[in-house]
Protein backbone atom coordinates (compact mmCIF):
# COMPACT_ATOMS: atom_id res chain seq x y z
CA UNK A 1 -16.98 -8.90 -11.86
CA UNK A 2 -14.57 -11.99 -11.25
CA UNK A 3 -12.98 -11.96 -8.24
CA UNK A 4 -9.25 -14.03 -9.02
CA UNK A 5 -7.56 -16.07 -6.17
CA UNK A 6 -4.44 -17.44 -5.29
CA UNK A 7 -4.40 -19.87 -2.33
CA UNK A 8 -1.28 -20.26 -1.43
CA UNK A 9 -0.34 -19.31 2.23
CA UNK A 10 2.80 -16.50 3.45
CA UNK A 11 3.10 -15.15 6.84
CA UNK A 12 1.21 -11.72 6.84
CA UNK A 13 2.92 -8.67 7.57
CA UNK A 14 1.71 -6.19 9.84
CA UNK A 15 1.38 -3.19 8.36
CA UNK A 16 -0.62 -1.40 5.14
CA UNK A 17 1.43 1.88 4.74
CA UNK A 18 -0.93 4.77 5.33
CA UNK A 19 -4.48 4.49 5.58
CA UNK A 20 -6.12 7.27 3.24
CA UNK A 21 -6.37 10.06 4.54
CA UNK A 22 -2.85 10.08 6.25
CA UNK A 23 -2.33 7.74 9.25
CA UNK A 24 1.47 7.09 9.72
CA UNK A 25 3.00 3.98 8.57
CA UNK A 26 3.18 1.24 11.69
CA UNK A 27 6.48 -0.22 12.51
CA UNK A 28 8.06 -3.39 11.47
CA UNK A 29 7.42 -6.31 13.47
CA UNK A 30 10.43 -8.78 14.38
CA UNK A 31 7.65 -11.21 15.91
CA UNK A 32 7.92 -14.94 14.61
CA UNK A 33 5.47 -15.21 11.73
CA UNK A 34 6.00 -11.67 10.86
CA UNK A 35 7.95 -11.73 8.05
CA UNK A 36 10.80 -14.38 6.77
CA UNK A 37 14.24 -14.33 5.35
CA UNK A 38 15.01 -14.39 1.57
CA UNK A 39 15.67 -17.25 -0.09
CA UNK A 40 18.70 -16.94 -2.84
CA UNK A 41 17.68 -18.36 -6.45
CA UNK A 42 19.39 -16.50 -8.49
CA UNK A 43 18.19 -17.76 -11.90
CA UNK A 44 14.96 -16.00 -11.27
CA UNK A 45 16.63 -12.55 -11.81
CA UNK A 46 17.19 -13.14 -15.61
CA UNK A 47 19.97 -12.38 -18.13
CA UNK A 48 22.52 -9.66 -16.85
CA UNK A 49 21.83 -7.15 -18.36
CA UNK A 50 23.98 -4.53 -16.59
CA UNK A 51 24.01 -0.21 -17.38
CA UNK A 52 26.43 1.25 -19.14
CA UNK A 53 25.03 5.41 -19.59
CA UNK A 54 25.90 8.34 -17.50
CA UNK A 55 24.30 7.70 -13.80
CA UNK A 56 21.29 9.68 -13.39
CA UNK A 57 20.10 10.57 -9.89
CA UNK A 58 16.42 9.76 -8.26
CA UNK A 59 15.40 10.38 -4.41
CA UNK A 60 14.14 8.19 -2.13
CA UNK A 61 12.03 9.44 0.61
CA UNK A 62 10.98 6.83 4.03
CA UNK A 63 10.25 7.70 7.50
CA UNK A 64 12.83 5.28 7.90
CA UNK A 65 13.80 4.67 11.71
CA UNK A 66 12.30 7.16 14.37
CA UNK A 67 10.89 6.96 17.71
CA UNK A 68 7.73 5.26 16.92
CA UNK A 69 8.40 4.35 13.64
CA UNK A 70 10.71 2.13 12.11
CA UNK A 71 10.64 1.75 7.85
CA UNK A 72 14.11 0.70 7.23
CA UNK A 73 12.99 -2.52 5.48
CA UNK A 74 10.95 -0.19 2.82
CA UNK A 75 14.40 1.64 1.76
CA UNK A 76 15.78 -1.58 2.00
CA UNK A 77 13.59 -2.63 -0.76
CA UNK A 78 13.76 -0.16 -3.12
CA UNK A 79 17.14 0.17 -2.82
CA UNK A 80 17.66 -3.61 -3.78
CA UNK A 81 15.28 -2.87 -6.80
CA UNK A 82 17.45 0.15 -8.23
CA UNK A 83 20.43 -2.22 -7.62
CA UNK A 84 18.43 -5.14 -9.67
CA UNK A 85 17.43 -2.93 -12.44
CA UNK A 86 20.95 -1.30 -12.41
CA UNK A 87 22.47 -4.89 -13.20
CA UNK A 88 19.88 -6.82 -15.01
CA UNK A 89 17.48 -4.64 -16.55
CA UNK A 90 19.63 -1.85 -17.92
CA UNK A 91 18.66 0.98 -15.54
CA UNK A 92 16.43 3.17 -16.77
CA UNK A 93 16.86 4.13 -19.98
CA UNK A 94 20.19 3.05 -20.00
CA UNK A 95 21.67 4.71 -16.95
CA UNK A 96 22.67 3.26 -14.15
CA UNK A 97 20.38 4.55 -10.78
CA UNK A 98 21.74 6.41 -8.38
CA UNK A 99 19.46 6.45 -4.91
CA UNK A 100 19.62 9.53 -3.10
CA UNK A 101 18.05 8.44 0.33
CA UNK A 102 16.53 10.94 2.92
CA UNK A 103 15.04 9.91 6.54
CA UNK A 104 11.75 12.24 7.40
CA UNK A 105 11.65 9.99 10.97
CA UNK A 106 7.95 11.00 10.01
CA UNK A 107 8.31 14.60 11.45
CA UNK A 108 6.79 17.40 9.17
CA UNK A 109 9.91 20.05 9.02
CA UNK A 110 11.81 16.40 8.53
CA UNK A 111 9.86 16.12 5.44
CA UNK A 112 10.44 19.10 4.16
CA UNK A 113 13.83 19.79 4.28
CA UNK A 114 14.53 15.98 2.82
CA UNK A 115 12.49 17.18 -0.08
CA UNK A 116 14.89 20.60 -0.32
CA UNK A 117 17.61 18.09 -0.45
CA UNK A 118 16.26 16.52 -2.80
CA UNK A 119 16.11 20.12 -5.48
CA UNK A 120 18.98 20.60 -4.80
CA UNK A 121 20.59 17.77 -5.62
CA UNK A 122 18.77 17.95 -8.38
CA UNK A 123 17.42 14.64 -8.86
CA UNK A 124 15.72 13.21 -11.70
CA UNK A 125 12.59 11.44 -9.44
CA UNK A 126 11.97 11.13 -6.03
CA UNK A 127 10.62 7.68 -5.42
CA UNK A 128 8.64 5.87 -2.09
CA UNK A 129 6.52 3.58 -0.69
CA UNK A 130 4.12 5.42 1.80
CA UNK A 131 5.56 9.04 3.25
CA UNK A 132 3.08 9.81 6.03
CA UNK A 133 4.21 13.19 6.27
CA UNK A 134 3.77 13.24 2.18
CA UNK A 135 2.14 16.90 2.34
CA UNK A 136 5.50 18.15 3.64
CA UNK A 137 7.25 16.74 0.61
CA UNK A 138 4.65 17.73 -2.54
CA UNK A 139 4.85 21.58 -1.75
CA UNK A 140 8.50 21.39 -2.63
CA UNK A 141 8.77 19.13 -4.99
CA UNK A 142 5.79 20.06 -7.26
CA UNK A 143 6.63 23.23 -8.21
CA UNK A 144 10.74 22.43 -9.11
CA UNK A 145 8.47 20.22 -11.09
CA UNK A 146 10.22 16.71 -9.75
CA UNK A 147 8.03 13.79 -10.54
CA UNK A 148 7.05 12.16 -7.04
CA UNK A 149 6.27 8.10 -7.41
CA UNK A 150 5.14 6.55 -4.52
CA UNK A 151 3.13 2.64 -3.83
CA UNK A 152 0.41 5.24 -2.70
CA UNK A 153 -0.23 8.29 -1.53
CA UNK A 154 -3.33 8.83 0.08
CA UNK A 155 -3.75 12.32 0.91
CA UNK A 156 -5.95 14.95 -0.70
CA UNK A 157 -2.47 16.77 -1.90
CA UNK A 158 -1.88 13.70 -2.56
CA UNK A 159 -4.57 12.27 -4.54
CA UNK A 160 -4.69 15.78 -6.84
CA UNK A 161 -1.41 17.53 -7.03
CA UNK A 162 0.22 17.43 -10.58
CA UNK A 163 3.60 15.35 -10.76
CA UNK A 164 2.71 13.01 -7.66
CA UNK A 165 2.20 9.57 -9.15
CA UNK A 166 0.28 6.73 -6.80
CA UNK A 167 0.99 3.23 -8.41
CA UNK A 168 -1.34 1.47 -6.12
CA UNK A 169 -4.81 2.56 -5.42
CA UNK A 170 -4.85 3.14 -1.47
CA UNK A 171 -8.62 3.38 -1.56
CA UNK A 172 -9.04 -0.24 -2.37
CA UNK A 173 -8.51 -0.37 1.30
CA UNK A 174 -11.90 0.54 1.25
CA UNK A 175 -12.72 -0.23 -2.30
CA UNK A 176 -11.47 -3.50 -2.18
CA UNK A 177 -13.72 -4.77 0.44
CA UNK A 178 -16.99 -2.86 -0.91
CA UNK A 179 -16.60 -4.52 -4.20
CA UNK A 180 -16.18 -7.98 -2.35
CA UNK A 181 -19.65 -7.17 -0.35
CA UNK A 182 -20.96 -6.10 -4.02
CA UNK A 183 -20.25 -9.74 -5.35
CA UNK A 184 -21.51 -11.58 -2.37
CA UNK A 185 -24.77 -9.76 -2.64
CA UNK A 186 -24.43 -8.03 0.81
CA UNK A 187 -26.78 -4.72 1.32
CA UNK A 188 -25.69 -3.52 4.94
CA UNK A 189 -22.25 -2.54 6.27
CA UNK A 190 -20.96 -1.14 9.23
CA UNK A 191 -17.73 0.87 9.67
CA UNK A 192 -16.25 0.74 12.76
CA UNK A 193 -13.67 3.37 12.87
CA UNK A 194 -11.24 5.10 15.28
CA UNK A 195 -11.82 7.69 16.23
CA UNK A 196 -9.36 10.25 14.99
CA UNK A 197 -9.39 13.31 12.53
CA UNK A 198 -7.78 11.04 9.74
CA UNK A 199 -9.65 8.06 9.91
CA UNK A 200 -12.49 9.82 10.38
CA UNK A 201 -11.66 11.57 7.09
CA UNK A 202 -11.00 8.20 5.12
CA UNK A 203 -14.21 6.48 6.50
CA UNK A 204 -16.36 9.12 5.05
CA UNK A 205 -14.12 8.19 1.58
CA UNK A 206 -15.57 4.79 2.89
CA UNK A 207 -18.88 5.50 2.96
CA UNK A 208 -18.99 7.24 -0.27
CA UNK A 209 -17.53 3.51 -2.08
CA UNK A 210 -19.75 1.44 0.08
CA UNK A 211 -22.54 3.69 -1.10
CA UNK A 212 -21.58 3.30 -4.04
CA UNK A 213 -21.40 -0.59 -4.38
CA UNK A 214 -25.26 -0.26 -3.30
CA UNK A 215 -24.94 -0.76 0.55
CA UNK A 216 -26.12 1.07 3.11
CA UNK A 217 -23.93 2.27 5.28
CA UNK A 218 -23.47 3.35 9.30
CA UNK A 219 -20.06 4.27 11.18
CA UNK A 220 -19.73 3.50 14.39
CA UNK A 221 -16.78 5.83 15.69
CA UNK A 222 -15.22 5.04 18.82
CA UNK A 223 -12.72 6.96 21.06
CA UNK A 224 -8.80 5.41 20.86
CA UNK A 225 -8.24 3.57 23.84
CA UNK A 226 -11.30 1.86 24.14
CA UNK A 227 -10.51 -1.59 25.84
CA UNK A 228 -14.28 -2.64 26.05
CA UNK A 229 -16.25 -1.88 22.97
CA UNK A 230 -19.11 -4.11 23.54
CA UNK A 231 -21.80 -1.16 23.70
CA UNK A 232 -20.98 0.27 20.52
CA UNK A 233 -21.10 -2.62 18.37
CA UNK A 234 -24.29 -4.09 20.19
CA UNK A 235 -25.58 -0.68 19.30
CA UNK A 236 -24.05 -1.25 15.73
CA UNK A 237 -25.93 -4.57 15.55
CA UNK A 238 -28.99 -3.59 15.81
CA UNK A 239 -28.97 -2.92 12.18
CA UNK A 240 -27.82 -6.71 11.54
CA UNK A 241 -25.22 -5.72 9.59
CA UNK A 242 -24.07 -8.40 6.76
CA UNK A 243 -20.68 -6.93 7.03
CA UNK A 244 -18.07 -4.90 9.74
CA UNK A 245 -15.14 -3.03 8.21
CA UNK A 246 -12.46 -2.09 10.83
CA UNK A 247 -10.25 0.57 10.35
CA UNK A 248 -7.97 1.35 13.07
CA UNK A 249 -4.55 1.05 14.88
CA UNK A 250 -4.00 -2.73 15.97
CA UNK A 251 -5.24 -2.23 19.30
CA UNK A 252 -7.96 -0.79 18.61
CA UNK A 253 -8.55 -3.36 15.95
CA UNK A 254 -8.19 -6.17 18.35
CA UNK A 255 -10.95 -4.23 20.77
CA UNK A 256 -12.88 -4.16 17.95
CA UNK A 257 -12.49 -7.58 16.57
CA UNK A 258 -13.12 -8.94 20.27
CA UNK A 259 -16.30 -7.16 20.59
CA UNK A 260 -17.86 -8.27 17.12
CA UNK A 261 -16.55 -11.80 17.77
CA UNK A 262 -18.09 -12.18 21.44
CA UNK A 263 -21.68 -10.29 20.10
CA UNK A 264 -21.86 -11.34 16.48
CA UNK A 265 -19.60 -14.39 15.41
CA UNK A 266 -21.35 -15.01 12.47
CA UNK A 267 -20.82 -11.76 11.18
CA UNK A 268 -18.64 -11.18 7.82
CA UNK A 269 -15.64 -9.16 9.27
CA UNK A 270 -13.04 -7.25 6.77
CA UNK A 271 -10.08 -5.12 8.46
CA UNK A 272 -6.73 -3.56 7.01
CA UNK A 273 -3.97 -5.82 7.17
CA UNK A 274 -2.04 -3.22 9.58
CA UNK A 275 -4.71 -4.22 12.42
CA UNK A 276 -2.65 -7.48 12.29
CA UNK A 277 -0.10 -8.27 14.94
CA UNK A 278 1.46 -11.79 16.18
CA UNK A 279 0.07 -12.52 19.36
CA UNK A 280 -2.95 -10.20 19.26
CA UNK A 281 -4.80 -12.78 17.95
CA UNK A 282 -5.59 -14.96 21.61
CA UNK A 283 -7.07 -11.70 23.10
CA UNK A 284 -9.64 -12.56 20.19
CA UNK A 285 -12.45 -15.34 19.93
CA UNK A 286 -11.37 -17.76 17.40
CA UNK A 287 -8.26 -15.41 16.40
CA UNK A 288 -8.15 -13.32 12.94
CA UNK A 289 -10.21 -17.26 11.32
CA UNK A 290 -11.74 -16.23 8.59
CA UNK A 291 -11.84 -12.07 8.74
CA UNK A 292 -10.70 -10.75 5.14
CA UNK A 293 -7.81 -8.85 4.90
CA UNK A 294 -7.58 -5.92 2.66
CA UNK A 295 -3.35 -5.46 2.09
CA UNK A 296 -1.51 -3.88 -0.67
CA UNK A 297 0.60 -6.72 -1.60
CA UNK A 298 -0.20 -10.01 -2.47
CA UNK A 299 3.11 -12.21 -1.61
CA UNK A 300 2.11 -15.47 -2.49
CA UNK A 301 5.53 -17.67 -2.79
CA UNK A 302 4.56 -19.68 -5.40
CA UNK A 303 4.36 -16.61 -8.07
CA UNK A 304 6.71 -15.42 -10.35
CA UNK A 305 6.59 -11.74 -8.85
CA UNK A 306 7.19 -13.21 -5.50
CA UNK A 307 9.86 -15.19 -6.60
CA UNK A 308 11.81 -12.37 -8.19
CA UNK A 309 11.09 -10.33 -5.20
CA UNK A 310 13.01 -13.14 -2.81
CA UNK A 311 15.82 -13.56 -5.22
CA UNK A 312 16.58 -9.76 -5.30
CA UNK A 313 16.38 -9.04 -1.84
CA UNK A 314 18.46 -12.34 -1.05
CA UNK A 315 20.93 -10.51 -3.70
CA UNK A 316 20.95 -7.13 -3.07
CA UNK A 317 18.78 -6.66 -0.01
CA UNK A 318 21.13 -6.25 2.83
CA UNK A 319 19.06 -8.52 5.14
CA UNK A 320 15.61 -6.97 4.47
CA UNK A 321 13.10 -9.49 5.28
CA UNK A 322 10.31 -10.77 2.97
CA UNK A 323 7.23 -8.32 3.93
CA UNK A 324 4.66 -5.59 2.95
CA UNK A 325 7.18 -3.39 4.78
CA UNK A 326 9.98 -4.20 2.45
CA UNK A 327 7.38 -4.89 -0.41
CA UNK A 328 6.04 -1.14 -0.63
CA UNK A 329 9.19 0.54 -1.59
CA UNK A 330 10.68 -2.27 -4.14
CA UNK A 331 7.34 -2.11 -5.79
CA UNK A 332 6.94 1.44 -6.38
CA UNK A 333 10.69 1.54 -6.94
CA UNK A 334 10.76 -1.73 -9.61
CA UNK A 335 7.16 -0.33 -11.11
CA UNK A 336 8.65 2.67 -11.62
CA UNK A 337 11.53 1.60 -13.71
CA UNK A 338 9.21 -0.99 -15.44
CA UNK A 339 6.94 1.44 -16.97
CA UNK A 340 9.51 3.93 -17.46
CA UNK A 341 11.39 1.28 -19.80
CA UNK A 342 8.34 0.55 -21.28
CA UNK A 343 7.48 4.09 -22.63
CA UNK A 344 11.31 3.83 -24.12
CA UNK A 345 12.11 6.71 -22.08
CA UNK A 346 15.14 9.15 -23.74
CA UNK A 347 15.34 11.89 -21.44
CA UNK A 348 15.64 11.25 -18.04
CA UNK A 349 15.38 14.53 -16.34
CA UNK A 350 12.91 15.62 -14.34
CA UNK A 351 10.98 16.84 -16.74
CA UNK A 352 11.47 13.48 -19.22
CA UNK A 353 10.83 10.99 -16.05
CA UNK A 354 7.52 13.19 -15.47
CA UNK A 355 6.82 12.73 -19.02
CA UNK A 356 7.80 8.58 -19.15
CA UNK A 357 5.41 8.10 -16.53
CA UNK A 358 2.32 9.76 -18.00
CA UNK A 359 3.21 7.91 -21.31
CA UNK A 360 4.05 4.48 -19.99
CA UNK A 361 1.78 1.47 -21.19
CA UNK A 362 -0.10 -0.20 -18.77
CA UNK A 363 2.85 -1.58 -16.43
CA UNK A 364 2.36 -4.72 -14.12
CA UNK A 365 2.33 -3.36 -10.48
CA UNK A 366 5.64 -6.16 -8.60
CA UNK A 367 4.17 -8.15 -5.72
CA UNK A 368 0.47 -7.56 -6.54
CA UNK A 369 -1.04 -11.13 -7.69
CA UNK A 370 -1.68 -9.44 -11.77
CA UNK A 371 -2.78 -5.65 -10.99
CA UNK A 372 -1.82 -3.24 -14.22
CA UNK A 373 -1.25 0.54 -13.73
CA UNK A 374 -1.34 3.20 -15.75
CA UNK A 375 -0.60 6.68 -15.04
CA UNK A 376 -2.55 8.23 -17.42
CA UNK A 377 -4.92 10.03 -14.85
CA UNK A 378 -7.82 8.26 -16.37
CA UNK A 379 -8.21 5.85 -13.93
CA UNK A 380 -9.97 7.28 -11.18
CA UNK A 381 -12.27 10.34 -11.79
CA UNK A 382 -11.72 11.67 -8.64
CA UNK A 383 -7.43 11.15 -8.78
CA UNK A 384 -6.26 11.60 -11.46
CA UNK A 385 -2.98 10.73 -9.59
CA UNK A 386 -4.20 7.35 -8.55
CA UNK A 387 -2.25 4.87 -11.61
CA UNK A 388 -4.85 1.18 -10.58
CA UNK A 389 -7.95 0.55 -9.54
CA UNK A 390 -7.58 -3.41 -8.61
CA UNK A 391 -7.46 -3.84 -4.52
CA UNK A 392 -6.19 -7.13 -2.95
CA UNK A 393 -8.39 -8.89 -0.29
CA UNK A 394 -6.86 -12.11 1.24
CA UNK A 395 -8.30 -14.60 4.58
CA UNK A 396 -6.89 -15.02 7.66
CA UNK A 397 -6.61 -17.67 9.93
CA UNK A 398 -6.34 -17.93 13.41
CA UNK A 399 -3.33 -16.48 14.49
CA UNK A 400 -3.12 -13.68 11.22
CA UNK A 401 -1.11 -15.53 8.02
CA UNK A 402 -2.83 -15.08 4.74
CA UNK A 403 -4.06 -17.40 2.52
CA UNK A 404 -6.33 -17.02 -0.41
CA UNK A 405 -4.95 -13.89 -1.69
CA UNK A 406 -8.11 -12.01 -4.77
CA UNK A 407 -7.58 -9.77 -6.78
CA UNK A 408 -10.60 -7.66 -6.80
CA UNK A 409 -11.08 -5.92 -10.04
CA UNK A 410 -12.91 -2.61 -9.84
CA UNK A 411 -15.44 -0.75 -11.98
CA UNK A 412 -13.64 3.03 -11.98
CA UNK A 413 -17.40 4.21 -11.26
CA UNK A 414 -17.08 2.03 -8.03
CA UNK A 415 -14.40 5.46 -7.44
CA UNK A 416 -16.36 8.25 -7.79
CA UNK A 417 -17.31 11.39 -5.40
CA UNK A 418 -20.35 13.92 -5.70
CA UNK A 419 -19.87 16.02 -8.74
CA UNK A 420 -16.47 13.95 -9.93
């Protein structure tokens, strides 16, 4: 397995989406180093090449800005890619896009009705980056047989229901990291985990990939909350672990992070990028130096997809900054088109989108350092929803930017469950 690397440095951005088994998206950060402005260079959109069919209508489905939530950037983004496409890449099909946006301000009945809206409107596609409360959308949607395309969508529902696409495979979170430890010849890891329902759920995912890449594996679960966590882990080091996985809100990543650092600061550390916030990093020995990063976009500003990605939102993105925030819907938005253009789609109904996409070539995933999808539902056993298998793993330094973003290529047998 060859791991490939870019080394170019970007501010990280604080947040992964949802973590599999259905943690909520974490707000957008305004902190300096969070995220950074678009820069306008037009030339790196291409030759106009503007629609000229009958508009066809697709959905677009984002917490958007609640309470204790705020996604605004991630419409922002794939709105800006349906505007893109609309002028320079001929649509889809032909026709011009017309987004059909819908708040859920992550509440469940929210969801639900957004996703009546979006039947009867009758919309061609509903399209997202990470819905949290995604198992209030698919019960509607599924049966009025309206494809759903989302960056990922973690869930069991999820993960199995016909018509839900997931163009990035959230279980590299995991994945991603276990095939690292696989490649560095590690045999031991420990998952330290919050201590809720849903992580619980996706750390015994965890376990099964870890397991899989030949380690052994413990999980050290420990109750939200937990300022001091310097028992646990000296309990969890009695093992001598070669590696700690860290799966968590950022607080309780930082807890976490603190303890391992202060006990074992040799140790190989790998967390999810949303356990990442500016400033957290002087409540932790050394800062974020050297922990891997699993994220779900790779935003090195030296690529071409990056490059696109600034000119577009500095076009079109009505001050949406450059982050994984604002990443997650253009991707799943731009991917969408992309591989629906590339199966030559015809018919764009419901029912010839939902066809497109289970046609469509393998299709470059935007913003993701070279990771193809396909959503042919052959490319995890287990989901057949689930269009990649790549992950993205990237180092931080001391106060959380990334550098050194890898793709980590994946054996589909790394992603298989008992009896898949």
């Amino acid at each position: 397995m060859k791991i490939q690397r870019s080394r170019r440095r970007i501010a990280s951005v604080m947040c992964a989406g949802v973590l599999v088994a259905g943690l909520t998206a974490c707000g957008s950060s305004d902190e300096s180093g969070g995220s950074t402005a678009p820069s306008a260079d037009e030339s790196a959109l291409g030759v106009p090449n503007k629609a000229t069919g009958t508009p066809v209508t697709f959905g677009f489905i984002s917490a958007g800005a609640g309470q204790t939530i705020n996604t605004v950037d991630e419409i922002k983004g794939g709105q800006a890619a349906v505007d893109y496409a609309n002028e320079y890449l001929g649509g889809v099909g032909g026709h011009p896009i017309a987004l059909k946006v819908c708040e859920t301000l992550d509440v469940p009945a929210t969801a639900t009705d957004c996703a009546n809206q979006m039947v009867s409107e009758g919309v061609s596609a509903v399209l997202g980056g990470a819905i949290g409360v995604v198992d209030s959308v698919i019960p509607v949607l599924a049966p009025a047989g309206i494809p759903l395309i989302l960056h990922n969508a973690p869930t069991q529902m999820g993960l199995t229901t016909p018509g839900v696409f997931s163009i990035f495979n959230s279980l590299s979170l995991f994945g991603g990291p276990a095939a690292w430890a696989q490649e560095e010849g590690m045999k031991r890891v420990d998952q330290v985990v919050i201590a809720v329902p849903a992580a619980q759920g996706a750390a015994k995912i965890g376990e099964t990939l870890f397991k899989n890449a030949g380690l052994q594996v413990n999980t050290t679960s420990i109750p939200p909350g937990t300022a001091d966590m310097s028992p646990q882990i000296a309990s969890a080091a009695e093992a001598d672990p070669d590696l700690y996985h860290i799966a968590g809100s950022s607080d309780f990543c930082t807890s976490a992070l603190k303890a391992i650092k202060t006990l074992s600061p040799q140790a190989n550390v790998a967390i999810i990028d949303r356990c990442i916030t500016p400033g957290s990093s002087s409540a932790i020995p050394g800062g974020y130096e050297g922990v891997k990063v699993s994220t779900s976009a790779n935003l090195n500003p030296g690529s071409d997809s990056a490059m696109l990605f600034t000119a577009v939102l500095a076009k079109y993105g009505d001050g949406a900054t450059v982050s994984s925030m604002t990443s997650t819907g253009y991707s799943s938005a731009l991917g969408a088109i992309n591989a629906l253009n590339a199966a030559n789609i015809a018919d764009v109904t419901s029912a010839g989108v939902m066809a497109g996409m289970k046609s469509a070539p393998p299709t470059e995933l935007p913003n993701s350092g070279g990771i193809m999808f396909q959503c042919n539902g052959k490319q995890i056993a287990f989901s057949p929803n689930t269009c990649s298998t790549d992950g993205i793993l990237a180092t931080a330094d001391q106060v959380g930017n990334l550098t050194d973003f890898q793709r980590i290529p994946a054996d589909p047998a790394l992603y298989t469950m008992d009896g898949s």
